[in-house]
Protein backbone atom coordinates (compact mmCIF):
# COMPACT_ATOMS: atom_id res chain seq x y z
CA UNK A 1 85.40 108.71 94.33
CA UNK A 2 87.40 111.71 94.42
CA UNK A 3 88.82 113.49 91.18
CA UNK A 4 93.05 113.29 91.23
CA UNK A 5 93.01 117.34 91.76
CA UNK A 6 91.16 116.95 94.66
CA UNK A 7 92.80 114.09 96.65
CA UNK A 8 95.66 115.53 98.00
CA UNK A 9 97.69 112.97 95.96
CA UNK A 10 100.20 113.40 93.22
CA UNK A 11 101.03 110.82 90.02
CA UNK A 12 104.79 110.17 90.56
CA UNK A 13 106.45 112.01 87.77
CA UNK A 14 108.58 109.23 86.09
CA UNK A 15 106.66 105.89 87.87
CA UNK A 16 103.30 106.63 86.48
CA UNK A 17 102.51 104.42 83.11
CA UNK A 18 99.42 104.53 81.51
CA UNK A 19 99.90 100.59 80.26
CA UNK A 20 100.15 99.82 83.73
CA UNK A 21 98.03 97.74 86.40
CA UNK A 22 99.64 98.10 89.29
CA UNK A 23 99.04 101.03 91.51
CA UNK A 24 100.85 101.68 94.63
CA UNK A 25 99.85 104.14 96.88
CA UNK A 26 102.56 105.83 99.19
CA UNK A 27 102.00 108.26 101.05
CA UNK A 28 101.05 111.46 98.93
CA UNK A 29 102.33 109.86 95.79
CA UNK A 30 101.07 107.20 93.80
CA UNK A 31 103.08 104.88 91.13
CA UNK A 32 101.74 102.81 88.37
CA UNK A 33 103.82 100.46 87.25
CA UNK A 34 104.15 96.78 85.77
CA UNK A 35 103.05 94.30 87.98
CA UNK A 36 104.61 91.29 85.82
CA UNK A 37 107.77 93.40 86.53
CA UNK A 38 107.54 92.99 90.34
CA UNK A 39 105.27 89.61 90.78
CA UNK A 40 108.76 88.45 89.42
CA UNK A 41 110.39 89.17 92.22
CA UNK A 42 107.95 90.09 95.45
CA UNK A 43 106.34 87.30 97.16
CA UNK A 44 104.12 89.94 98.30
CA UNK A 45 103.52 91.26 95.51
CA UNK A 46 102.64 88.46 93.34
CA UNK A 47 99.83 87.54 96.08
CA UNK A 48 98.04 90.24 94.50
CA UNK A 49 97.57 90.00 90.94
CA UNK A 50 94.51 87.79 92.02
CA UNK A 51 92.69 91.10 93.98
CA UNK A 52 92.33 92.81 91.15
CA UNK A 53 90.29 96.04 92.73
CA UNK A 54 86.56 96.42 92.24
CA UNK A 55 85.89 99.93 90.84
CA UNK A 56 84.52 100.89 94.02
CA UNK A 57 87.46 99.93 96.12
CA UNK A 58 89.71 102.74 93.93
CA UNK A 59 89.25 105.68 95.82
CA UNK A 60 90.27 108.11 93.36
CA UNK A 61 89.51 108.40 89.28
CA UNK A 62 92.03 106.65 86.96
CA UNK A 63 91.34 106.28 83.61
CA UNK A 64 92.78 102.38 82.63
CA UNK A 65 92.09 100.10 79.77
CA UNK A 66 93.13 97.68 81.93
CA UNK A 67 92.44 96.03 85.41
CA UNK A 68 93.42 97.76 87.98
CA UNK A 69 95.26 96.35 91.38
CA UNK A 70 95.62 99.42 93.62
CA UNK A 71 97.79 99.21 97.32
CA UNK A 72 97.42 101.88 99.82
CA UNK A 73 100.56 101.08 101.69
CA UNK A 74 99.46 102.46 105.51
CA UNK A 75 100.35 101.62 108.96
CA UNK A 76 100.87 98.08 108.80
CA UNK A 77 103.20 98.62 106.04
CA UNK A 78 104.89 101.58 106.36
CA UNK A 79 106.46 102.77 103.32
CA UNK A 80 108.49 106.02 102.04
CA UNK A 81 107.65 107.50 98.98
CA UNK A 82 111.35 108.44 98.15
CA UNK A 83 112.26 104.35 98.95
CA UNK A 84 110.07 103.15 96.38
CA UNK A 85 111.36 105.49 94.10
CA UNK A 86 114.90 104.31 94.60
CA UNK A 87 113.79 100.89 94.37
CA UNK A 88 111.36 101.59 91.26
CA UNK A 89 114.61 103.55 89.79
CA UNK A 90 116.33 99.96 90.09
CA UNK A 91 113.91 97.92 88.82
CA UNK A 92 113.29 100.14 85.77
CA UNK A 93 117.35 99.91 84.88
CA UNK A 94 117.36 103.46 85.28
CA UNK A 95 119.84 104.04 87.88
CA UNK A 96 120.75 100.45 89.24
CA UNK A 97 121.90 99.57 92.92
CA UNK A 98 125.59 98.76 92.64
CA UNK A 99 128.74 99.10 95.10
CA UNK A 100 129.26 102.10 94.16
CA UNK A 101 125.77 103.54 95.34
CA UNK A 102 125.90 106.04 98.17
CA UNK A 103 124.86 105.28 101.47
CA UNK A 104 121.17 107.14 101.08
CA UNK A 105 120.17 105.09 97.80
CA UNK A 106 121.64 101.81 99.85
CA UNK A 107 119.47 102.01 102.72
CA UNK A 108 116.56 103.26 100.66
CA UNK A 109 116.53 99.89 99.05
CA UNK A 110 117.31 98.29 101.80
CA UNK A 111 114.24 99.82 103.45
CA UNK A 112 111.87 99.29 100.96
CA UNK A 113 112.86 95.80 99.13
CA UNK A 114 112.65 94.62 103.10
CA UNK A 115 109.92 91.49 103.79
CA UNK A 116 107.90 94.23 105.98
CA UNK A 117 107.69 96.41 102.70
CA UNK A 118 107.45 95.40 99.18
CA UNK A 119 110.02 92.13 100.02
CA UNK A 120 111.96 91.74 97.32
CA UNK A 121 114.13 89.20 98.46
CA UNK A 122 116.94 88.95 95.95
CA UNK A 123 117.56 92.77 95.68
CA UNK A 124 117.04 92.55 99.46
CA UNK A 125 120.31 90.50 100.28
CA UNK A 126 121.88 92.59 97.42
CA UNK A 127 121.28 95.72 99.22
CA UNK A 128 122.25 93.77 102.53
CA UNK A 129 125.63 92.57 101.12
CA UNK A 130 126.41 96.49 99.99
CA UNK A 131 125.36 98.07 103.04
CA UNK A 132 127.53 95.73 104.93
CA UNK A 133 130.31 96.30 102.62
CA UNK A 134 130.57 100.06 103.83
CA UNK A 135 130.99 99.37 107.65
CA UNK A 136 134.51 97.01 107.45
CA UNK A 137 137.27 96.93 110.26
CA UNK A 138 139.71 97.68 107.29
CA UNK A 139 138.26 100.61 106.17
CA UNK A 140 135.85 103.05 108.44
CA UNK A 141 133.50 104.81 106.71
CA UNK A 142 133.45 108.57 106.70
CA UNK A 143 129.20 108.70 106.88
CA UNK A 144 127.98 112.02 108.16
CA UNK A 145 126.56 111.03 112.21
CA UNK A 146 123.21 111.05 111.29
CA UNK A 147 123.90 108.12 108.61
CA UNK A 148 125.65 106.47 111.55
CA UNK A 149 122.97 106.78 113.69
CA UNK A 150 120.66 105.40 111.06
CA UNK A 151 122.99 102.43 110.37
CA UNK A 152 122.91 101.54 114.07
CA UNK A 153 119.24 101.29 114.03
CA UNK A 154 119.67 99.31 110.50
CA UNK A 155 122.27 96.66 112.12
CA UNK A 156 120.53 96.30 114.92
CA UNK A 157 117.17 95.06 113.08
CA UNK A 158 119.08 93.28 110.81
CA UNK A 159 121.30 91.40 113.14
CA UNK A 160 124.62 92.50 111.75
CA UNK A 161 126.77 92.06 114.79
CA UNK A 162 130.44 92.47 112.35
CA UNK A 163 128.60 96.21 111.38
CA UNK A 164 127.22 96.90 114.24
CA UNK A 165 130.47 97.01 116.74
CA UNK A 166 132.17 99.13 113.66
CA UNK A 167 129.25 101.45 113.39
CA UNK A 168 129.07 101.99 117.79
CA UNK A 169 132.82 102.81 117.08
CA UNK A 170 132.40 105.25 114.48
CA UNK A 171 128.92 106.69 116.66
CA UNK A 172 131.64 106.82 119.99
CA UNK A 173 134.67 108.87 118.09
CA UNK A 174 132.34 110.81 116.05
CA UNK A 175 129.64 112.13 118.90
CA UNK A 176 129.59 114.46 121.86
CA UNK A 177 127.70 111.94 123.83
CA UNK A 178 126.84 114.32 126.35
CA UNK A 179 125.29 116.47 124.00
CA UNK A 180 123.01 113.27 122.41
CA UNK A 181 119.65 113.31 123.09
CA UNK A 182 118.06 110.30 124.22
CA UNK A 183 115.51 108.98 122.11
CA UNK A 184 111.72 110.19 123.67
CA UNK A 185 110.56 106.07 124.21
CA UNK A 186 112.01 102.75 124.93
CA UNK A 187 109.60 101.39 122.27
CA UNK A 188 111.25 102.62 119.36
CA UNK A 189 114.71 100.97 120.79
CA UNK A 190 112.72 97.56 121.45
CA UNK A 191 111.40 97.53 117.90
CA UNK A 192 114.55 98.37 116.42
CA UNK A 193 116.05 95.60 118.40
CA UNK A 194 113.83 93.05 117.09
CA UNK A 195 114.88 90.84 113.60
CA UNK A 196 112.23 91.84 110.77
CA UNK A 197 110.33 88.49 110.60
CA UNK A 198 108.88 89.53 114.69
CA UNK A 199 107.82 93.15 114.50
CA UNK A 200 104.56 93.68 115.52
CA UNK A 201 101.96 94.29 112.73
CA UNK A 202 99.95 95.87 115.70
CA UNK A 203 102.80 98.49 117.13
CA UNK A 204 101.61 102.14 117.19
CA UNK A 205 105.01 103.02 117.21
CA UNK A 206 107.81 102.59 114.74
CA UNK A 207 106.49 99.49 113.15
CA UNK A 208 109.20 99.33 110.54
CA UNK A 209 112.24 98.74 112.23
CA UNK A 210 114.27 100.25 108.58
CA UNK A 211 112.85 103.59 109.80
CA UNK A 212 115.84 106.56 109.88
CA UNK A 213 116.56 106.94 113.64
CA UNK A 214 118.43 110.33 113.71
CA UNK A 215 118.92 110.03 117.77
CA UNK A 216 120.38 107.77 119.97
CA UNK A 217 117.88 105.89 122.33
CA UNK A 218 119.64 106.60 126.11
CA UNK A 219 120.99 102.89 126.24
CA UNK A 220 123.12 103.30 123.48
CA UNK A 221 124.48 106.68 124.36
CA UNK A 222 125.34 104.52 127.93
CA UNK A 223 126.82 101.68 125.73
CA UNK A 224 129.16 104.10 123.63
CA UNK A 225 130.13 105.86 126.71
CA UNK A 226 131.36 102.71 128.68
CA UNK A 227 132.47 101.95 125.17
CA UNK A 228 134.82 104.82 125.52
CA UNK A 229 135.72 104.25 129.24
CA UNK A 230 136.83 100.81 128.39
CA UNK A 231 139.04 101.83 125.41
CA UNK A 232 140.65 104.76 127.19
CA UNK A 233 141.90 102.36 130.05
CA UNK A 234 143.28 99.68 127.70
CA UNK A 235 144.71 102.37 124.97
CA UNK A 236 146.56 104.93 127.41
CA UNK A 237 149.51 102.45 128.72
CA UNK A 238 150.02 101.64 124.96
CA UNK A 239 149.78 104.88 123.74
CA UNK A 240 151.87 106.87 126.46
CA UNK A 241 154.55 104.25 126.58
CA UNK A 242 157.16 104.47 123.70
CA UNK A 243 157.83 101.12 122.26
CA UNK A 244 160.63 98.41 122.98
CA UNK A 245 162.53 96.65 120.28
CA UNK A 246 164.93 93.52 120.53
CA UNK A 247 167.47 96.31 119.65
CA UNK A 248 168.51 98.85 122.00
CA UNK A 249 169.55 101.63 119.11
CA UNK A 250 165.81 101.24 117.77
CA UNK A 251 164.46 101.44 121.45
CA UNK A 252 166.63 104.64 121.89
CA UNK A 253 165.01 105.98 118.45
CA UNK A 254 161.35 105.43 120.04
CA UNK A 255 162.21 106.62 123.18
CA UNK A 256 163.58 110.11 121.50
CA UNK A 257 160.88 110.24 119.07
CA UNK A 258 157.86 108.76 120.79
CA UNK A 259 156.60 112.55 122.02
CA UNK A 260 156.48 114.35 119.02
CA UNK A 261 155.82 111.42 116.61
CA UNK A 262 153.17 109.74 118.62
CA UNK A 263 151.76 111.16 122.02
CA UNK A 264 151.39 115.09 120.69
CA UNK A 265 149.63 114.36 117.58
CA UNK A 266 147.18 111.92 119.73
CA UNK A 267 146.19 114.57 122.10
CA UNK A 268 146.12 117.03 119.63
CA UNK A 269 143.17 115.02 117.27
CA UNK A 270 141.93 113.53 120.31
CA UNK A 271 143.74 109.84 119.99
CA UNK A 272 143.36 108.57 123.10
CA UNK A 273 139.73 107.19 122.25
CA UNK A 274 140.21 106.97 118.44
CA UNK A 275 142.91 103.90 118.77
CA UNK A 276 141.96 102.46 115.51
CA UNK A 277 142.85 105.55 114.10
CA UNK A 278 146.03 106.65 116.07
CA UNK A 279 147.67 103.09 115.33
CA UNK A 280 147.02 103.24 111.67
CA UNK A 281 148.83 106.57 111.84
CA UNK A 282 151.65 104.71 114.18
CA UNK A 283 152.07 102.73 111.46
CA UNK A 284 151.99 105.10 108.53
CA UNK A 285 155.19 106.92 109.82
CA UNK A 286 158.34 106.51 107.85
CA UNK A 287 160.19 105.13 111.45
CA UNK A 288 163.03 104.08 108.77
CA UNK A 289 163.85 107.67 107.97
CA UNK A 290 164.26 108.39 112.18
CA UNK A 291 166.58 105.71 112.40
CA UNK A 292 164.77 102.05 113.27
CA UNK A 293 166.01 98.90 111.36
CA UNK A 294 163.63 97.56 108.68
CA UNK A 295 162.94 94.68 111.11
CA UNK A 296 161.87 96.41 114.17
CA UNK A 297 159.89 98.83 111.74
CA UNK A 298 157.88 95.21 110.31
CA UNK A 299 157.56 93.91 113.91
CA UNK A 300 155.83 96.98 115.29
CA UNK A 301 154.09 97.10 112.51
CA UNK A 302 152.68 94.00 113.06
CA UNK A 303 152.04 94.37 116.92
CA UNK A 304 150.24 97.82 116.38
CA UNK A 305 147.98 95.81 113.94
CA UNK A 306 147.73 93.04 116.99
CA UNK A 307 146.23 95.76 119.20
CA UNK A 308 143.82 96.87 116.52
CA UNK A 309 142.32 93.81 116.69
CA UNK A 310 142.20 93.97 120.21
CA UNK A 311 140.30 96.70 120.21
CA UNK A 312 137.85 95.30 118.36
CA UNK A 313 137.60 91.97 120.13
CA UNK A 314 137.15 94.67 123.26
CA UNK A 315 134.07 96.04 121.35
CA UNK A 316 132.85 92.66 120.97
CA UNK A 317 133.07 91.54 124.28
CA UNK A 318 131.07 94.73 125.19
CA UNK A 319 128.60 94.06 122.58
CA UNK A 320 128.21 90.26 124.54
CA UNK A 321 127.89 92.07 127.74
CA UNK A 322 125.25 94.37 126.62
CA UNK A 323 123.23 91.78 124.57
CA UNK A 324 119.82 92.73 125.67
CA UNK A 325 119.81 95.66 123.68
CA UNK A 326 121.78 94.14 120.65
């Protein structure tokens, strides 16, 4: 039995109470905390306030007045330090999980309250419902491209099909995908693929499919990119022909104004793959101040609306196509 100095491991900073029985072991850091405060809520870990650990099965020297259960969290349940932090930081009401959390703490939780980690099933779905609240077809999300990347990965395991054709359109306008590097193995795709219940306990690689994938595996750079091909062909004859109204003075006032207004500032920002985008900003201009009736400016409105749902029933269909790696 080693001395703490001379283990290589750290007590966490904040996570480490002396009253405590339960001592988790993650990586480099180790947290003792209240088991009655998580037995509450983990399946997993209420099965183990009954292996209460022999002195000789604690590797390292902690003084305790009271029976210790101590968890060295290794390769068949691979945890992050930093996760069980974020979690602990919930559970200890000192900075809770709420709607407003940012997309790092969110998946953190996600990761670690998942039934392949410390399963907390209640925070779990909690965690779920926010993550899934930040990847809407109302309102993209502006996460840096590694967080996309990482959300794929997390939709994919988690079988969020509504999130996961928002986040491949986010990962398509955002990324060079001729500059993405293919993930080294298939494995790490298959895994990630898989719901969490059927990951292998026995993989060698990437056995928790919450890991942070920062790279796209090669079938989903192929995927975005016929992604892309698909949307240019349906977008361009919308976007490069100026609209028709029941009223020929308000079809005159799109065909004058349709360059400038429309097609220019789509090449410029490169709208003819970002149509979500470029018909939200169709609709945004004030057409009434270039000379359009108030009811052709509602029913184009409406129509450019139409064809953002198209798009995303095109994504869909895609999605269907490609289901084998979904």
């Amino acid at each position: 039995m080693l001395a703490m100095s001379d283990s290589g491991l750290r007590k966490h900073s904040i996570y480490w109470f002396d009253d405590a029985s339960l001592v988790l072991h993650v990586q480099a850091v180790l947290f003792r905390v209240h088991l009655p405060l998580l037995e509450r809520h983990s399946p997993f870990i209420a099965s183990l306030e009954k292996m209460t650990s022999s002195y000789e099965q604690i590797p390292i020297v902690i003084e305790s007045s009271v029976p210790l259960v101590y968890v060295t969290f290794g390769d068949e349940r691979p945890v992050r330090d930093t996760d069980v932090e974020a979690l602990l930081e919930h559970m200890y009401h000192d900075l809770p999980l709420s709607s407003d959390s940012p997309f790092e703490r969110v998946v953190a939780v996600l990761r670690s309250s998942s039934p392949s980690q410390l399963h907390l099933p209640a925070l779990h779905a909690k965690a779920k419902q926010y993550f899934s609240s930040m990847f809407t077809t109302k309102m993209l999300a502006t996460s840096t491209l590694g967080d996309l990347h990482e959300a794929l990965s997390i939709a994919r395991s988690l079988r969020l099909e509504s999130i996961l054709k928002v986040v491949l359109y986010q990962i398509m306008v955002s990324s060079n995908l001729d500059d993405e590097t293919a993930h080294p193995t298939d494995t790490q795709m298959t895994n990630a693929s898989q719901p969490l219940s059927s990951q292998s306990a026995t993989s060698t690689e990437n056995k928790n499919p919450l890991e942070n994938v920062r790279r796209l595996p090669g079938a989903d750079i192929q995927l975005c990119k016929s992604l892309m091909t698909q949307i240019i062909d349906y977008f361009t004859p919308i976007l490069f022909t100026p609209a028709a109204t029941p009223h020929m003075t308000c079809t005159d006032v799109f065909a004058d104004t349709w360059m400038p207004l429309v097609i220019s500032p789509a090449i410029e920002n490169d709208g003819v793959y970002k149509p979500i985008e470029t018909l939200e900003r169709m609709k945004q201009i004030d057409w009434a101040s270039h000379g359009l009736c108030g009811a052709c400016v509602a029913e184009k409105c409406e129509e450019w609306s139409e064809e953002q749902e198209n798009v995303w029933a095109l994504v869909e269909k895609l999605l269907k196509a490609e289901s084998s790696i979904i």
